[in-house]
N, C-alpha and C. Protein backbone atom coordinates (compact mmCIF):
# COMPACT_ATOMS: atom_id res chain seq x y z
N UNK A 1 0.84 -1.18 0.00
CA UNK A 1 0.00 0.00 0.00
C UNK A 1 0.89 1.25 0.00
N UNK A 2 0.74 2.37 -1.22
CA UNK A 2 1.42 3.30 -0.99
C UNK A 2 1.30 4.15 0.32
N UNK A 3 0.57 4.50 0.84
CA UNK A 3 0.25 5.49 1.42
C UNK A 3 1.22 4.87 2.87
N UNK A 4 1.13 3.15 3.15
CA UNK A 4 2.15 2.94 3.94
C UNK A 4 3.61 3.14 3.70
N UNK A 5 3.83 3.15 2.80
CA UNK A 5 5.01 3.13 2.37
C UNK A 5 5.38 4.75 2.25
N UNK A 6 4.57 5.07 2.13
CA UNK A 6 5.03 6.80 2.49
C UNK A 6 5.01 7.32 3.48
N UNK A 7 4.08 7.02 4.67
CA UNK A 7 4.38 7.25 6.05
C UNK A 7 5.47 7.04 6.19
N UNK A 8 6.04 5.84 6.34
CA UNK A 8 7.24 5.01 7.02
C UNK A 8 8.75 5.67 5.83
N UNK A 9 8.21 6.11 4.92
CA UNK A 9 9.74 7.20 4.52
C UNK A 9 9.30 8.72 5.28
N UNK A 10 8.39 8.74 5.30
CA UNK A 10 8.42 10.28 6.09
C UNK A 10 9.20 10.14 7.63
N UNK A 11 8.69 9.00 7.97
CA UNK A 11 9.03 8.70 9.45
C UNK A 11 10.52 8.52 9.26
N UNK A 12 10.93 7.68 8.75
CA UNK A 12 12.78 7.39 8.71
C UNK A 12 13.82 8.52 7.99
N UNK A 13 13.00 9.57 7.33
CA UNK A 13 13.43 10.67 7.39
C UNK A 13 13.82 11.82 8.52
N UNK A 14 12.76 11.89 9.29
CA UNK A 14 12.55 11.92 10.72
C UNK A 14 13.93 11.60 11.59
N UNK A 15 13.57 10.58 11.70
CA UNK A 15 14.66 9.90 12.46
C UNK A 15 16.24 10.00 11.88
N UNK A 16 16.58 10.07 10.72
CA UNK A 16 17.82 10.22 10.38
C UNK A 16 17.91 12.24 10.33
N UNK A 17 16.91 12.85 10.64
CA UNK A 17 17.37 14.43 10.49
C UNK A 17 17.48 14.25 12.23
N UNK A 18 16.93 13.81 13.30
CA UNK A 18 17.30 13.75 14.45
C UNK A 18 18.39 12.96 14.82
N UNK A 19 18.82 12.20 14.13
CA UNK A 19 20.61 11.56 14.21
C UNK A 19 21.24 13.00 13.50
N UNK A 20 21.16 13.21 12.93
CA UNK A 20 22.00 14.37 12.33
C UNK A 20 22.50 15.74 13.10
N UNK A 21 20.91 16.03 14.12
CA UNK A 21 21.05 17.40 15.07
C UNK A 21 21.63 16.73 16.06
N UNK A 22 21.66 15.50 16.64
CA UNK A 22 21.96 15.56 18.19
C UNK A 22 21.89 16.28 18.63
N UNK A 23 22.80 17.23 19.64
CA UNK A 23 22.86 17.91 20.69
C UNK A 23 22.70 19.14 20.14
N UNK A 24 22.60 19.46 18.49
CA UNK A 24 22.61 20.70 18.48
C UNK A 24 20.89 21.24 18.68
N UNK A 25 20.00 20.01 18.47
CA UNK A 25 18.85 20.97 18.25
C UNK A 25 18.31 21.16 19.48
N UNK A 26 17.30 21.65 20.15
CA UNK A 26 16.99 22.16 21.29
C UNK A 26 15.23 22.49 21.12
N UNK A 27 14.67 21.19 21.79
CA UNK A 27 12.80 21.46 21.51
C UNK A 27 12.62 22.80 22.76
N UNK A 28 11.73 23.08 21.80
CA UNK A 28 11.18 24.54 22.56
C UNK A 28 10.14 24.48 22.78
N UNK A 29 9.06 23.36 22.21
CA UNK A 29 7.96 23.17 22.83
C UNK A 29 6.97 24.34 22.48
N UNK A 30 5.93 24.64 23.33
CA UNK A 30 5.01 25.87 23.07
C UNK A 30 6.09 27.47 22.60
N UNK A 31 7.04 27.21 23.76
CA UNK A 31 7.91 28.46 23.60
C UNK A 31 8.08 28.72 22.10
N UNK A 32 8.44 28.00 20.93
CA UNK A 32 8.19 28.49 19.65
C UNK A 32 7.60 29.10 18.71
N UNK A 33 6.55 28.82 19.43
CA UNK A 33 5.34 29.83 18.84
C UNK A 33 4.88 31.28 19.94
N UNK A 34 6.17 31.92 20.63
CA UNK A 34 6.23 33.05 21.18
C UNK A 34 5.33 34.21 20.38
N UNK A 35 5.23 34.20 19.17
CA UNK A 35 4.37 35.18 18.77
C UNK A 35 2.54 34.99 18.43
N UNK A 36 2.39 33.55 19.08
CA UNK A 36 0.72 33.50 18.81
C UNK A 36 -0.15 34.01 20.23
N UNK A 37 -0.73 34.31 19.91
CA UNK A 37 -1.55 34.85 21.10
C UNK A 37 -2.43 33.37 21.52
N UNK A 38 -2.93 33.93 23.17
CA UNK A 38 -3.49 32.38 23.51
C UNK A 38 -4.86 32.63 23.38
């Protein structure tokens, strides 16, 4: 089924751009969206 087969490259894309940042990236969580109002 394509549509599985495209999840699961989106997903292992994913995962190899988070091997790539290690320590550099830094989740910010809500804090990222500092400019939306609540």
């Amino acid at each position: 089924m394509k549509l599985d087969t495209d999840r699961m490259a989106k997903y292992n894309q994913l995962l190899r751009i988070e091997d790539q940042l290690a320590e550099v990236a830094q989740y910010k969580g809500l804090k990222a969206f500092y400019n939306l109002k609540k």
